[in-house]
N, C-alpha and C. Protein backbone atom coordinates (compact mmCIF):
# COMPACT_ATOMS: atom_id res chain seq x y z
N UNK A 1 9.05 -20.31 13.47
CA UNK A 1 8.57 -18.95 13.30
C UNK A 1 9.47 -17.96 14.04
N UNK A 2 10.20 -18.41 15.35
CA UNK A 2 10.87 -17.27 16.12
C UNK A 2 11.81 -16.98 15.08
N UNK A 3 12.63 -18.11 14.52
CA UNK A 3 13.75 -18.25 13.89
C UNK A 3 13.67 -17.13 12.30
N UNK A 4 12.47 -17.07 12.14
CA UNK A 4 12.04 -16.59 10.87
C UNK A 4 11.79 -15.18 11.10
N UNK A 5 11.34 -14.16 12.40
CA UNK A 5 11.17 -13.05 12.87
C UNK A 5 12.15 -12.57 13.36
N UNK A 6 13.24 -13.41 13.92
CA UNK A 6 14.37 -12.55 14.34
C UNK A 6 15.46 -12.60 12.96
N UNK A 7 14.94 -13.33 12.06
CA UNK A 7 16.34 -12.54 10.86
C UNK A 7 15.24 -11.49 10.14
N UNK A 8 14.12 -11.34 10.04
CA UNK A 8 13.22 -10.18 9.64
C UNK A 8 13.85 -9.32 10.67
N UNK A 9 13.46 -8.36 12.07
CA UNK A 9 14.02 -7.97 12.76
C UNK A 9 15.65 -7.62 12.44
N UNK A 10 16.25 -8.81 12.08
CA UNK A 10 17.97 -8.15 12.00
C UNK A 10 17.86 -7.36 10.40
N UNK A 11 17.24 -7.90 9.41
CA UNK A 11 17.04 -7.42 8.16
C UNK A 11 15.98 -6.38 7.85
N UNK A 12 15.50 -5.55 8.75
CA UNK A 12 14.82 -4.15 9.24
C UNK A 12 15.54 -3.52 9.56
N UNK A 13 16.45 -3.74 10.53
CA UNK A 13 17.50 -3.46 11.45
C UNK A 13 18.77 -2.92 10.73
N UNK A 14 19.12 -3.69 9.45
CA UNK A 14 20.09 -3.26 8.84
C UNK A 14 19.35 -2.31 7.74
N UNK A 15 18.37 -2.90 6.55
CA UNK A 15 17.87 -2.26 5.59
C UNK A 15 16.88 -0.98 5.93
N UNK A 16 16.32 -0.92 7.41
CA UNK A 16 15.40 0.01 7.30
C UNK A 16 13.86 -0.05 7.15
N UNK A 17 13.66 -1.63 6.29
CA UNK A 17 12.48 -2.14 6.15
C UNK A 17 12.83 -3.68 5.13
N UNK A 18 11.47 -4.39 4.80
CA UNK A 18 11.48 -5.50 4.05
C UNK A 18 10.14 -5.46 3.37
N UNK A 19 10.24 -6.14 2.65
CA UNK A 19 8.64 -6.27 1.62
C UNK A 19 8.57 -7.67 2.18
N UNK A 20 7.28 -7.72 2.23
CA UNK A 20 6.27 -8.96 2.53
C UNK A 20 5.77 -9.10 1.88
N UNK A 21 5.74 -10.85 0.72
CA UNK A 21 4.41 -11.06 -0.19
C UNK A 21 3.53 -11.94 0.92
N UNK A 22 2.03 -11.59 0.19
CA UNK A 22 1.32 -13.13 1.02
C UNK A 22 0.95 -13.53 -0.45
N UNK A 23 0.88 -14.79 -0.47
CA UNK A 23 0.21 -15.47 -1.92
C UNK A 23 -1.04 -15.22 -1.51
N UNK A 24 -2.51 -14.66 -2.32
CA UNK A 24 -3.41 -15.33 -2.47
C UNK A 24 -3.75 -16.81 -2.63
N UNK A 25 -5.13 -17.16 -3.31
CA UNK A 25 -5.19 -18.42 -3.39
C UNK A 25 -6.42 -18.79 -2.75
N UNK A 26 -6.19 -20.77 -2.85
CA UNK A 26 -7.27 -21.30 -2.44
C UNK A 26 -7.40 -21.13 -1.09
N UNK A 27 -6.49 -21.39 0.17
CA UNK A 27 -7.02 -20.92 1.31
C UNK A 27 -6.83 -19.78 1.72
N UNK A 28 -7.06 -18.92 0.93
CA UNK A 28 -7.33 -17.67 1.24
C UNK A 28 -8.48 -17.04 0.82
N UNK A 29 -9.21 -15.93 1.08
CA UNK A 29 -10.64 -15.49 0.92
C UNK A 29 -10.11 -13.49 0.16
N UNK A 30 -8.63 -13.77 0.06
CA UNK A 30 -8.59 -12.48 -0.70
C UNK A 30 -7.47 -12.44 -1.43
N UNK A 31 -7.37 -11.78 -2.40
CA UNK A 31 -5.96 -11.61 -3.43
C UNK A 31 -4.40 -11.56 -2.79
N UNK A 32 -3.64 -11.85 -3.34
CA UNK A 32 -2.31 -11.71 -2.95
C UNK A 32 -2.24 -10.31 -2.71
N UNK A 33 -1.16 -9.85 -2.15
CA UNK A 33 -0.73 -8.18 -1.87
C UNK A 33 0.72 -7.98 -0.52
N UNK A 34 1.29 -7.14 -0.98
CA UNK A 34 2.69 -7.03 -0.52
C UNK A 34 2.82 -5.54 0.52
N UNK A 35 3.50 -5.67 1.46
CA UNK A 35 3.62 -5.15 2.61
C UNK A 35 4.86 -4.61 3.26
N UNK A 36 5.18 -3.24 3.71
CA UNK A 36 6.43 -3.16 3.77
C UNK A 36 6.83 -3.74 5.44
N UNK A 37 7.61 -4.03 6.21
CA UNK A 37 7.70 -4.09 7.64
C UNK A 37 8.75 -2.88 8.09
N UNK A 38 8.58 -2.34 9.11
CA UNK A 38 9.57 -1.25 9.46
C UNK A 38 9.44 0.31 8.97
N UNK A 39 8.91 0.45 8.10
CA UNK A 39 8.60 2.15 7.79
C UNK A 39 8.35 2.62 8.58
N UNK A 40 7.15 2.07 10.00
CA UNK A 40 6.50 2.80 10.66
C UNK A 40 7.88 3.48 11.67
N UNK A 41 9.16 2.68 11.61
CA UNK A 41 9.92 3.31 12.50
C UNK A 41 10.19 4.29 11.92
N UNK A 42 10.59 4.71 10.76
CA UNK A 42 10.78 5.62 10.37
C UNK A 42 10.05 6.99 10.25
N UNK A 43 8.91 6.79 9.38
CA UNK A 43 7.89 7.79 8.52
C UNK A 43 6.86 7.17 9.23
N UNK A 44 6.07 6.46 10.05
CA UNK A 44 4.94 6.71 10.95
C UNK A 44 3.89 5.65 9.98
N UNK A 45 4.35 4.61 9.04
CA UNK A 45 3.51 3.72 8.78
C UNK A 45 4.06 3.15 7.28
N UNK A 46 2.92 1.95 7.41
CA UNK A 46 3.63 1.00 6.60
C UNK A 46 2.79 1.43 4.96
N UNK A 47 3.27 0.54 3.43
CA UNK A 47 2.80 0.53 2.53
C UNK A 47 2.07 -0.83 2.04
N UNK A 48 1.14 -0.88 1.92
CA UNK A 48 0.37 -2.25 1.50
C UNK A 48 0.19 -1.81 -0.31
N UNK A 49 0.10 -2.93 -1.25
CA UNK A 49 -0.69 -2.88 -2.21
C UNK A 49 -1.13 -4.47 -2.60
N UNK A 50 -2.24 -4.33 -3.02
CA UNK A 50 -2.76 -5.71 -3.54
C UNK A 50 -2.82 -6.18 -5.45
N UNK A 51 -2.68 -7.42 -5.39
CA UNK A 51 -2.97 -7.50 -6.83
C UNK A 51 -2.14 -7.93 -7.75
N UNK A 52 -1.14 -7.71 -7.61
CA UNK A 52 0.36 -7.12 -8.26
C UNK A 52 1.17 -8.45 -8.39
N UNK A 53 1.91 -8.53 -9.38
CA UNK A 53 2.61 -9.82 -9.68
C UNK A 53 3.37 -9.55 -8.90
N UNK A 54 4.04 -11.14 -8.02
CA UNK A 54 5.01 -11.01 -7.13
C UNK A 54 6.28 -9.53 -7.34
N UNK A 55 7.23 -9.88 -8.71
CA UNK A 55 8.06 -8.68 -8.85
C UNK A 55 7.51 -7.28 -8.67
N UNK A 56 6.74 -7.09 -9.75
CA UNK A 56 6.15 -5.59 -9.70
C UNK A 56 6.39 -5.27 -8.05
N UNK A 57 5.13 -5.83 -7.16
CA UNK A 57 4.81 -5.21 -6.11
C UNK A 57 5.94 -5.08 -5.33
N UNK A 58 7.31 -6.06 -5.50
CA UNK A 58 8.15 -5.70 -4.58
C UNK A 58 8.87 -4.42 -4.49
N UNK A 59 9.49 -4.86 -6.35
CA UNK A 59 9.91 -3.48 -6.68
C UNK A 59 9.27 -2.17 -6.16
N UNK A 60 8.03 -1.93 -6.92
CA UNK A 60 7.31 -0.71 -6.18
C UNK A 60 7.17 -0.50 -4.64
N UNK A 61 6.87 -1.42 -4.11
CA UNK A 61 7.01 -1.31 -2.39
C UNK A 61 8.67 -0.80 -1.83
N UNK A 62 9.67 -1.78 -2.65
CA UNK A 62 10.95 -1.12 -2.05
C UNK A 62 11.15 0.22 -2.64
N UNK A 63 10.80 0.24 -3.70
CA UNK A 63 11.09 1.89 -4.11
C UNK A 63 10.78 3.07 -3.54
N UNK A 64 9.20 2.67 -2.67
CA UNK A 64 8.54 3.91 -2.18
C UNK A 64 9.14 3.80 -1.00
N UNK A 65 9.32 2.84 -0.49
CA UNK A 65 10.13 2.95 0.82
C UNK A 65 11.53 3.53 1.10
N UNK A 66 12.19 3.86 -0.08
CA UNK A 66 13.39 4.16 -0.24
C UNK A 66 13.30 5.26 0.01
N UNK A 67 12.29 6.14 -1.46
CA UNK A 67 12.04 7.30 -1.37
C UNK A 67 11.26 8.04 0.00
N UNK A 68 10.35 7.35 0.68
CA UNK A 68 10.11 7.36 2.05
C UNK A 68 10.66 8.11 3.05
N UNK A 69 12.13 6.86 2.95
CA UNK A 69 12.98 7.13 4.12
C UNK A 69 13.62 8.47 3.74
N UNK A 70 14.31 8.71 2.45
CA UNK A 70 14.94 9.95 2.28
C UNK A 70 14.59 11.25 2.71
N UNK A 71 13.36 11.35 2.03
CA UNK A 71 12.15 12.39 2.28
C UNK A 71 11.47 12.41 3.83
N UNK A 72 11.79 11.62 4.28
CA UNK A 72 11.38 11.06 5.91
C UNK A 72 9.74 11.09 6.18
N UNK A 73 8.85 11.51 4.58
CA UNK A 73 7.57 10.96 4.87
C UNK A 73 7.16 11.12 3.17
N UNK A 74 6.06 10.18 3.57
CA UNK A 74 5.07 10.19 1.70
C UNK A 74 4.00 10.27 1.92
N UNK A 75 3.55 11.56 2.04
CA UNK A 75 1.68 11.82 2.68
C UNK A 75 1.02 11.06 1.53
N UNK A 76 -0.53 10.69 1.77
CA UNK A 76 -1.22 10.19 0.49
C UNK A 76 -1.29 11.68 -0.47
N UNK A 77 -1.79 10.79 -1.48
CA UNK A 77 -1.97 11.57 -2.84
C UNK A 77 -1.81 10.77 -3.92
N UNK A 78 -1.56 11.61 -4.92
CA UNK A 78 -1.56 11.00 -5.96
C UNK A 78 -0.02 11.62 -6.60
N UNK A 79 0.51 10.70 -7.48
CA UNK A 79 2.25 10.78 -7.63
C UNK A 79 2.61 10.53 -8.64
N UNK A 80 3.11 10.93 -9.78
CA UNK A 80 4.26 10.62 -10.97
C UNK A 80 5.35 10.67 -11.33
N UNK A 81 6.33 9.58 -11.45
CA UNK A 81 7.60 9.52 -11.57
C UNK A 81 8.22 8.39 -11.06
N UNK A 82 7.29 7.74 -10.01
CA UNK A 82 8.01 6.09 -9.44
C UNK A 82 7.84 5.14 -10.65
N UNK A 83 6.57 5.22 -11.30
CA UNK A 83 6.91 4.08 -12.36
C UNK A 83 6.99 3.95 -13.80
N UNK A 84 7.91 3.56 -14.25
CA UNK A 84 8.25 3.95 -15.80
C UNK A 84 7.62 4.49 -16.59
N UNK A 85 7.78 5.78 -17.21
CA UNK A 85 6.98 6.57 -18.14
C UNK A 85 5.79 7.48 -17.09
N UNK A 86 6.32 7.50 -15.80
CA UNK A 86 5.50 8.57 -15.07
C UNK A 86 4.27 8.19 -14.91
N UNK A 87 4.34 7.22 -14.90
CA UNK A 87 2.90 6.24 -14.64
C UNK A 87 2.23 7.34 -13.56
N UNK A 88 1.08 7.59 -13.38
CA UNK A 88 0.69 7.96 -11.99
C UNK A 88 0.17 6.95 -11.10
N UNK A 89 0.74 7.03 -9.55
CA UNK A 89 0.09 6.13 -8.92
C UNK A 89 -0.96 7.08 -7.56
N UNK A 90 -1.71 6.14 -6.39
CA UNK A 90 -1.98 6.97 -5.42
C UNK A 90 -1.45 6.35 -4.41
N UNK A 91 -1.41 7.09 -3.35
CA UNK A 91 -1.64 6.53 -1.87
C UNK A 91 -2.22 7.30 -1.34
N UNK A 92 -3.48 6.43 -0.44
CA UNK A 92 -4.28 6.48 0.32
C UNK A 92 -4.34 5.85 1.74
N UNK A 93 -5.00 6.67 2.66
CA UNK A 93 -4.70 6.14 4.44
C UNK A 93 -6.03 4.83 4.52
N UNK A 94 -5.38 3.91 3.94
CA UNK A 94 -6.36 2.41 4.92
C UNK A 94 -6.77 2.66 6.06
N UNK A 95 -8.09 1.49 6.47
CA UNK A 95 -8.82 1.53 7.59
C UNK A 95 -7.81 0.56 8.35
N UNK A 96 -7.76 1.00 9.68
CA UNK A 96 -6.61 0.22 10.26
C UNK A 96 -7.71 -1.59 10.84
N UNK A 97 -8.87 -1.09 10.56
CA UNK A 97 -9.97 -2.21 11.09
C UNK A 97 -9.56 -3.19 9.88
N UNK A 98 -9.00 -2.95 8.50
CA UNK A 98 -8.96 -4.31 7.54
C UNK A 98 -7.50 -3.98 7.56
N UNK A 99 -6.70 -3.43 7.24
CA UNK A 99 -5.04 -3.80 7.46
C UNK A 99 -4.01 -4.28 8.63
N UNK A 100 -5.28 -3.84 10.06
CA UNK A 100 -4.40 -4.17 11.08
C UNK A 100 -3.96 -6.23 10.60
N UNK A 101 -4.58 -6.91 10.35
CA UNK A 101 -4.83 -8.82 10.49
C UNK A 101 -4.32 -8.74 9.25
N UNK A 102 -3.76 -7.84 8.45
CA UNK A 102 -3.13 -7.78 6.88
C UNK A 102 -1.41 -7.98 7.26
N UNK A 103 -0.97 -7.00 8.27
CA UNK A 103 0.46 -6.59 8.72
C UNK A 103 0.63 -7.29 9.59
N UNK A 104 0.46 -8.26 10.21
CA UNK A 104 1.07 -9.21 11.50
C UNK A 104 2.78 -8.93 11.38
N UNK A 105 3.22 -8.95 10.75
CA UNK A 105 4.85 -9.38 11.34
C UNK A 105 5.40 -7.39 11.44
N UNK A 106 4.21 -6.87 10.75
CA UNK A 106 4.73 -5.09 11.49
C UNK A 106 4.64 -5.16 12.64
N UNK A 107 3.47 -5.76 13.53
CA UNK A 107 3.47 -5.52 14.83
C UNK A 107 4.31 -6.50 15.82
N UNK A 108 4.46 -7.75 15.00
CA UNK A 108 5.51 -8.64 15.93
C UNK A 108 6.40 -7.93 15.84
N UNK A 109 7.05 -7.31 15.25
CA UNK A 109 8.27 -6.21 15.24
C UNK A 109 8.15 -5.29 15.53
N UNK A 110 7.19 -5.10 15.96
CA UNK A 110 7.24 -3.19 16.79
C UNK A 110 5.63 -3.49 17.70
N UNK A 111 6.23 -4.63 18.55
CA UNK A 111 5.46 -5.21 19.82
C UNK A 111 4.81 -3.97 20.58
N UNK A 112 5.06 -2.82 20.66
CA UNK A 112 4.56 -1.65 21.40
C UNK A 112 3.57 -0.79 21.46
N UNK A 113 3.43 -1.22 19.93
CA UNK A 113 2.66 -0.43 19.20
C UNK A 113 1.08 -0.75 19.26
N UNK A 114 0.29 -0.18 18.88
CA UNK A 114 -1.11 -0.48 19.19
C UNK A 114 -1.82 -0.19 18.07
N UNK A 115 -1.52 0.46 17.20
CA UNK A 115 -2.15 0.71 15.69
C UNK A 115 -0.60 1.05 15.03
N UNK A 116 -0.68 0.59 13.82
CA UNK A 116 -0.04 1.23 12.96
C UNK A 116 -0.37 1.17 11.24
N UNK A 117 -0.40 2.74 10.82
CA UNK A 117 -1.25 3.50 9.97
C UNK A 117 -0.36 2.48 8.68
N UNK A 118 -1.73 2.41 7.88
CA UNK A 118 -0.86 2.01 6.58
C UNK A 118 -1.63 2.72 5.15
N UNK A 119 -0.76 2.89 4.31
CA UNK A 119 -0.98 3.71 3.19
C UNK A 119 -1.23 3.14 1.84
N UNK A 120 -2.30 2.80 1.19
CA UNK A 120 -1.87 1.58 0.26
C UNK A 120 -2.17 2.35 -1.11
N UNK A 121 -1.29 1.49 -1.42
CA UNK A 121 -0.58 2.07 -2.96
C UNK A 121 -1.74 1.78 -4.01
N UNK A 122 -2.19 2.33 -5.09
CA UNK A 122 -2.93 2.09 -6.04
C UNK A 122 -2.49 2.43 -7.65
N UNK A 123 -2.14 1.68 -8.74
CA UNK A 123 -1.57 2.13 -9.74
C UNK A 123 -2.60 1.98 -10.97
N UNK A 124 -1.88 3.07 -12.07
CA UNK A 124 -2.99 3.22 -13.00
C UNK A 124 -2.63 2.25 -13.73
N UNK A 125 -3.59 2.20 -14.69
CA UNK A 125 -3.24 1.01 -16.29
C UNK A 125 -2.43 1.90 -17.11
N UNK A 126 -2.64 0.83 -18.53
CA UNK A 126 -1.46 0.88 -19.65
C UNK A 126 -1.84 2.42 -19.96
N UNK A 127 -2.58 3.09 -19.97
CA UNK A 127 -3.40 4.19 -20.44
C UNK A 127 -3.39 5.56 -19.47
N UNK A 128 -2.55 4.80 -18.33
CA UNK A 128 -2.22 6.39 -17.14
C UNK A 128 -3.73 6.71 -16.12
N UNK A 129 -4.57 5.32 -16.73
CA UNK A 129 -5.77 6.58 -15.58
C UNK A 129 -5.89 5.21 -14.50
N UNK A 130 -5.93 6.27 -13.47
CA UNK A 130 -6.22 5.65 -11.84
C UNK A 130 -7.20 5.17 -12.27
N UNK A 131 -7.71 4.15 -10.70
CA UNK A 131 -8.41 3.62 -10.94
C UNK A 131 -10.18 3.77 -10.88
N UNK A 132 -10.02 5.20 -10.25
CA UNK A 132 -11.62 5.90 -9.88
C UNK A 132 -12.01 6.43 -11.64
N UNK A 133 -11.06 6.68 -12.24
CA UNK A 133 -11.20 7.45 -13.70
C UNK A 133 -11.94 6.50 -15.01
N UNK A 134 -12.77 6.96 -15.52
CA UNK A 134 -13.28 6.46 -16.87
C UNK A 134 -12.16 5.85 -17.61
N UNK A 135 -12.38 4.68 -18.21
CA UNK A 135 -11.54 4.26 -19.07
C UNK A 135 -10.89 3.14 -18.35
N UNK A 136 -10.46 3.02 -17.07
CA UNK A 136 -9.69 2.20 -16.21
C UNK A 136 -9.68 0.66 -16.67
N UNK A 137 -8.94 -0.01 -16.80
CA UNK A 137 -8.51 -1.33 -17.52
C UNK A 137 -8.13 -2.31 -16.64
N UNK A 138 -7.29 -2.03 -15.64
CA UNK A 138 -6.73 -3.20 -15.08
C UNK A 138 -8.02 -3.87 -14.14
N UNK A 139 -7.47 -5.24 -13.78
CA UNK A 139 -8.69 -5.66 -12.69
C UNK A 139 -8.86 -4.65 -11.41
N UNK A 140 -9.51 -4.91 -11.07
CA UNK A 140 -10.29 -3.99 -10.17
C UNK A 140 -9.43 -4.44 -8.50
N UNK A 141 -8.68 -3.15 -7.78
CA UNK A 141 -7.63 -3.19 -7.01
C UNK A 141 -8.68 -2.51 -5.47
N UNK A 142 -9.02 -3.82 -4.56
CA UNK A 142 -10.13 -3.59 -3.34
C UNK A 142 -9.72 -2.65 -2.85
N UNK A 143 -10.80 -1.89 -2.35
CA UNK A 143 -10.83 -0.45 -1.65
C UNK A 143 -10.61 -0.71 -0.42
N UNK A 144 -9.23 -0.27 0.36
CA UNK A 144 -9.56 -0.85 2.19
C UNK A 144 -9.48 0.43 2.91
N UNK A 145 -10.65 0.80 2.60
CA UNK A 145 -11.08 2.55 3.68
C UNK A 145 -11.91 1.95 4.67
N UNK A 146 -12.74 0.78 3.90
CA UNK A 146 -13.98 0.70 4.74
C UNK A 146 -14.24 -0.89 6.45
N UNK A 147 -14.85 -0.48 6.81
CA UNK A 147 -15.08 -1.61 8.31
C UNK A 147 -15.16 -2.97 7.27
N UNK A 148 -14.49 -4.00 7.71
CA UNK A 148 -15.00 -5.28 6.88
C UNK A 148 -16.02 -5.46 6.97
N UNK A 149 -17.06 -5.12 7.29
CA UNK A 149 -18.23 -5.86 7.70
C UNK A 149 -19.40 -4.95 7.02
N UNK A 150 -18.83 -3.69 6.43
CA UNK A 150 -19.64 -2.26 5.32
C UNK A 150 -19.20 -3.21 4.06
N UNK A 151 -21.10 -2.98 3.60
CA UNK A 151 -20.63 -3.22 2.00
C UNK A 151 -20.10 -2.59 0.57
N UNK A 152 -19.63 -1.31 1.62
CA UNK A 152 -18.29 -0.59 1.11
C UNK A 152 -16.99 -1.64 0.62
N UNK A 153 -16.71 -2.36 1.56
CA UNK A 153 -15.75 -3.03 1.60
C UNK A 153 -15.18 -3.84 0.72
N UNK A 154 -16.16 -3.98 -0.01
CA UNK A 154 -16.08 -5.20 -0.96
C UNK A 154 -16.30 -4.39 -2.75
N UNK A 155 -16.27 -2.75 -2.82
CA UNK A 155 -15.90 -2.08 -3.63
C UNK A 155 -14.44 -1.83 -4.43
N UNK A 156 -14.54 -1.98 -5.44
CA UNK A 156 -13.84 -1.23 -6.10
C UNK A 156 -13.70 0.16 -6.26
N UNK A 157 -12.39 0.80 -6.32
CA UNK A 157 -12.79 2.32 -6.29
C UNK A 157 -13.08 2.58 -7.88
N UNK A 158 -13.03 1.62 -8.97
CA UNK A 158 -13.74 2.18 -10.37
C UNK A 158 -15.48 2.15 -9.76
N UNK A 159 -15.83 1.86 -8.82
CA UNK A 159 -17.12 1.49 -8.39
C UNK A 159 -17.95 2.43 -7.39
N UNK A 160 -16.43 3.46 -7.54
CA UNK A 160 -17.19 5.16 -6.36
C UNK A 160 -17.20 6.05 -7.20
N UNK A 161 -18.15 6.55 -6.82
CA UNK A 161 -17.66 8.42 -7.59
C UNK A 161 -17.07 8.94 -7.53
N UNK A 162 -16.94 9.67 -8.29
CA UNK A 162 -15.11 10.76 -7.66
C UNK A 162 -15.45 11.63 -7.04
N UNK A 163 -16.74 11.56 -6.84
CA UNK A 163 -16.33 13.18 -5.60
C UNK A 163 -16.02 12.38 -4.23
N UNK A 164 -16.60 10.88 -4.15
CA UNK A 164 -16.04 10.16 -2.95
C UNK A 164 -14.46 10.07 -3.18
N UNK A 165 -13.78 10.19 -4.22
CA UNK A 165 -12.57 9.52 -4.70
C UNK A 165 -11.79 10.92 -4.00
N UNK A 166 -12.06 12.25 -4.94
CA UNK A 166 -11.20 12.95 -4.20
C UNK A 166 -11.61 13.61 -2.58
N UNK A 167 -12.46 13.08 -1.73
CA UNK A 167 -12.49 13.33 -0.71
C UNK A 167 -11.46 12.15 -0.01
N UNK A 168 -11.27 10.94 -0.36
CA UNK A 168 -10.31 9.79 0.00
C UNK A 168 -9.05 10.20 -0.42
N UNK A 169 -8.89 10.87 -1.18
CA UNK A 169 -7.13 11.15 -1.93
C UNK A 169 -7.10 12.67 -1.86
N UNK A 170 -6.20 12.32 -0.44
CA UNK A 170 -5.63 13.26 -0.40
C UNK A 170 -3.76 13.62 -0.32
N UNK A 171 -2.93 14.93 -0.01
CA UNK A 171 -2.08 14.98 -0.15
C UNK A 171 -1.55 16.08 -1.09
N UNK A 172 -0.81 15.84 -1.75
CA UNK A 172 0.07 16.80 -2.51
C UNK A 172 -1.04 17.18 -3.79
N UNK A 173 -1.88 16.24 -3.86
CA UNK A 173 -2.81 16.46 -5.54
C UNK A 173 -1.83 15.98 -6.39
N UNK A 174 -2.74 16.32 -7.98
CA UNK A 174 -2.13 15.53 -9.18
C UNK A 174 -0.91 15.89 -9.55
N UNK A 175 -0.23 14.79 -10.14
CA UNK A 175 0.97 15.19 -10.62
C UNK A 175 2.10 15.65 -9.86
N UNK A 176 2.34 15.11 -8.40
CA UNK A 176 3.21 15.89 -7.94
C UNK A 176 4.32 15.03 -7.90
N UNK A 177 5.38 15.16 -8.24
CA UNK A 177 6.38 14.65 -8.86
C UNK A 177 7.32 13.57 -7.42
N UNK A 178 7.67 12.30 -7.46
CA UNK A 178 8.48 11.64 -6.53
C UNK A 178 9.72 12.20 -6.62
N UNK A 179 10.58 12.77 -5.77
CA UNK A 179 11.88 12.63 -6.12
C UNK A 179 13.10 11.57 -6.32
């Protein structure tokens, strides 16, 4: 494991950041989902999303991180233009109570730290609508606003109202374009 954190560390070090998959599965009690390490040095926190076929999520994770670093921050909101055909996606500020035991190798790498904020990505279906919106198609992508232990937690956001939805999404509002 040391051997495995210090070329993460040198490959932060050079790139700026790395994507992390975890497989879901049988010994696991929740879906796969991908993780950036190192943003927080940059822009003040990391990107989680769950769900996502290994490629997709990397791609999208390195992309926002790219755009990230340029821009030197990506407040939440909601965004069009990262994924083909202007897909809209969101980001939203996670509860650091269910992402902190999500990001382990962010904090083995930035040992100093005592929280660090993470933003997790949410994308629409074939049809463009998020996932709080009527119509929504894809499987249902877990809500991590809430304490693990609220039976919030175990929601879907097709499963809130939207006036809870746009009090959670916030930022730039609709449509505001990635550069």
């Amino acid at each position: 494991m040391e051997e495995f954190l210090e070329n993460l560390k040198q490959k932060v070090a050079k790139h700026g950041h790395q994507v992390i998959a975890i497989a879901g599965g049988k010994e696991s009690d929740g879906p796969p989902f991908h993780y950036t390490v190192g943003l927080v040095k940059y822009i003040g926190f990391e990107i989680l999303a769950e769900s996502l076929p290994p490629d997709l999520g990397y791609a999208l994770l390195n992309d926002l991180a790219k755009v990230a670093k340029q821009q030197g921050s990506l407040p939440a909101g909601i965004y069009t233009g990262l994924v083909q055909n202007h897909y809209p996606v969101a980001l939203i500020e996670a509860d650091p109570a269910i992402t902190d035991e999500k990001i382990p190798l962010s904090y083995a790498c930035f040992p100093g730290r005592d929280e660090i904020p993470v933003l997790q990505l949410l994308l629409s279906d074939a049809e463009r609508h998020l996932p709080w919106e009527v119509g929504y198609s894809m499987a249902g992508q877990r809500l991590l606003l809430t304490a693990p232990d609220s039976p919030e937690a175990q929601k879907t956001l097709s499963e809130l109202p939207t006036d809870d939805i746009e009090a959670i999404v916030r930022g730039p509002g609709p449509d505001q374009p990635i550069h």
